[in-house]
Protein backbone atom coordinates (compact mmCIF):
# COMPACT_ATOMS: atom_id res chain seq x y z
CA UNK A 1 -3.77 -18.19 30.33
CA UNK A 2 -1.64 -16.85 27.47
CA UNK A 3 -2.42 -15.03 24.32
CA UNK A 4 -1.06 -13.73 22.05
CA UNK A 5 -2.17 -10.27 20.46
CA UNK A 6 -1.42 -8.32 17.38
CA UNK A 7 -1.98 -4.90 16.28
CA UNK A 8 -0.82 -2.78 13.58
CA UNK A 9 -2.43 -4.26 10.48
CA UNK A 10 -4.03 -1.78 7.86
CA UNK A 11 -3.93 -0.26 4.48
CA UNK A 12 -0.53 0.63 2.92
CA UNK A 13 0.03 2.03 0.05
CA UNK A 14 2.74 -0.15 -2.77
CA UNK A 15 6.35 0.93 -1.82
CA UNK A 16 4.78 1.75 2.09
CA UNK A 17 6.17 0.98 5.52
CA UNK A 18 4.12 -0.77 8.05
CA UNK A 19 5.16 -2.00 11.90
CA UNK A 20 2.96 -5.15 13.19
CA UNK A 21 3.55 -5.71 17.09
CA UNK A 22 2.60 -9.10 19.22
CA UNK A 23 2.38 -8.72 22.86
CA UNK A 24 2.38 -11.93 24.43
CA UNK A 25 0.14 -11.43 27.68
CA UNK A 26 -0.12 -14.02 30.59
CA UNK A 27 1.68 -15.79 32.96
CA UNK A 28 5.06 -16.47 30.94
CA UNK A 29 8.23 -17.87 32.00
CA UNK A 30 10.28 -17.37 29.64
CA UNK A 31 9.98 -16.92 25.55
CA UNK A 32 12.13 -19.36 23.35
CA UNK A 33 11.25 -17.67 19.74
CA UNK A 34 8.53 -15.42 18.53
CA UNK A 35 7.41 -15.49 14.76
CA UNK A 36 4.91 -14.13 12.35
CA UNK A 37 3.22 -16.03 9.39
CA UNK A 38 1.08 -15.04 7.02
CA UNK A 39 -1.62 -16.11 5.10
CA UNK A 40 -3.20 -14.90 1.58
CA UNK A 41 -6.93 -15.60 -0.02
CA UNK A 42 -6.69 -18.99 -1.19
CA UNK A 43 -3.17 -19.37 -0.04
CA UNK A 44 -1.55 -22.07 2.79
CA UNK A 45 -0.16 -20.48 6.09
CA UNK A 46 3.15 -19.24 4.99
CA UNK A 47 6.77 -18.53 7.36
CA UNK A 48 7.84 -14.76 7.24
CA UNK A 49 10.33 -14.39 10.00
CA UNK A 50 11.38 -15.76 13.36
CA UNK A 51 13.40 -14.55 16.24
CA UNK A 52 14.78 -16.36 19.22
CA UNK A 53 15.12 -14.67 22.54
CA UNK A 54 19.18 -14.97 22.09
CA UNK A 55 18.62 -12.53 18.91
CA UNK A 56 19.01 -15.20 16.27
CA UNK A 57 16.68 -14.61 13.09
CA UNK A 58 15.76 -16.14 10.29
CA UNK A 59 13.33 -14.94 7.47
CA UNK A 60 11.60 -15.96 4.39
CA UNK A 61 13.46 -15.92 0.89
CA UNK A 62 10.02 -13.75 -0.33
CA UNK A 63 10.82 -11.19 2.27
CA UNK A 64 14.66 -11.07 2.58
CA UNK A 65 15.97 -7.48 2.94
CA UNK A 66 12.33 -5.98 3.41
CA UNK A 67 11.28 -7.34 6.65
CA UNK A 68 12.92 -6.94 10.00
CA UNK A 69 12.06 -9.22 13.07
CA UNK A 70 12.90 -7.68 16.85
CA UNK A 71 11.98 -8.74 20.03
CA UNK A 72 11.51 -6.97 23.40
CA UNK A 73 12.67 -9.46 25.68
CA UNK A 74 11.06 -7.40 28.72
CA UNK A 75 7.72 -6.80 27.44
CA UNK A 76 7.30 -10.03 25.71
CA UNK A 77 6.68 -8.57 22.57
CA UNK A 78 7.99 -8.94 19.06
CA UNK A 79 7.92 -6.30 16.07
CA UNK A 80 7.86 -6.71 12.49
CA UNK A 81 9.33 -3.90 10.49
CA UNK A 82 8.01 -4.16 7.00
CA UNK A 83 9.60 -1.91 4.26
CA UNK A 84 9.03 -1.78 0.55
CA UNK A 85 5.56 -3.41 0.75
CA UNK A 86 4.55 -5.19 -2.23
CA UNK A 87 0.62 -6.14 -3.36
CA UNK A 88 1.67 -9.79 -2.97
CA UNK A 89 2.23 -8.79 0.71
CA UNK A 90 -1.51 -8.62 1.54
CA UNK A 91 -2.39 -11.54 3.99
CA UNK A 92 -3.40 -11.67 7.41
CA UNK A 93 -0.46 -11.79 9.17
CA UNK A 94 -0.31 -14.20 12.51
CA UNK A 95 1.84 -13.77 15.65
CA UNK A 96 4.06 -17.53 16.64
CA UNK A 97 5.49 -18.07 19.21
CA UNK A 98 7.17 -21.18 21.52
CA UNK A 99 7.10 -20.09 25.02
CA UNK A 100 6.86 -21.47 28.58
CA UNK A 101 3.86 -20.60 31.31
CA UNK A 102 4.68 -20.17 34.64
CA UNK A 103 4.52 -23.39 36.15
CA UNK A 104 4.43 -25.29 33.69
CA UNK A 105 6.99 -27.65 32.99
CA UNK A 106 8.74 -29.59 29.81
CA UNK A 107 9.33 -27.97 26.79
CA UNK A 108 8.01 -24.88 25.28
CA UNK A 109 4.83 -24.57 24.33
CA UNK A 110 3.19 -23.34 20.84
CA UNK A 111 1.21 -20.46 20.45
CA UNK A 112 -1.14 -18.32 17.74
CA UNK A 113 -2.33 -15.08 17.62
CA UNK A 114 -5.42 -14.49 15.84
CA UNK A 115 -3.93 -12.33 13.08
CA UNK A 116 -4.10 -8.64 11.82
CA UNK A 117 -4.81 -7.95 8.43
CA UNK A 118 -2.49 -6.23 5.85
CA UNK A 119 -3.92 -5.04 2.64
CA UNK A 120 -0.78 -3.84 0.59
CA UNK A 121 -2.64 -1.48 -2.36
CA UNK A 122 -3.26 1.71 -4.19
């Protein structure tokens, strides 16, 4: 079985750093693209960044030149550097990712973590 874990969340102070990890655990293939969302009180589910196992990245126009997206490609995990941090950055950030089990076969699967919460404030 697969899941997908995150840590890092917590309380940062406006103009703070904060690192968010997601550690895909299980029996896993291989790992097409990890991502994080995020989601505010009273908000929809919102893209932040993605990262494909080849490197490629893309990111959200809200977070462009704050956020950086990695992945670990032997540890099946992904990191999410966040810089600058803003009040409108507190949401509960989720781990994404399309990946495929061991033995399973077709096309990648999707994934969710269950989310780690960031509370940008002074």
């Amino acid at each position: 079985q697969v899941q997908l874990v995150e840590s890092g969340g917590g309380l940062v102070q406006p103009g703070g750093s904060l690192r968010l990890s997601c550690a895909a655990h299980g029996s896993i293939f291989t790992i097409a693209s990890m991502a994080w969302y995020r989601q505010a009180p009273g908000n929809r589910r919102e893209f932040v960044a993605q990262i494909t196992h080849g490197g490629y990245t893309n990111y959200a126009d809200s977070v462009q030149g704050r956020v950086t997206i990695a992945i670990d490609n032997g540890r099946n995990t992904a990191y999410l550097h966040m810089n600058s941090l803003k009040p409108d950055d507190t949401a509960v950030y989720y781990c994404n990712s399309f990946l495929l089990p061991i033995g399973a076969a077709g096309a990648p699967m999707e994934y969710w973590g269950k989310g780690t919460l960031v509370t940008v404030s002074a």
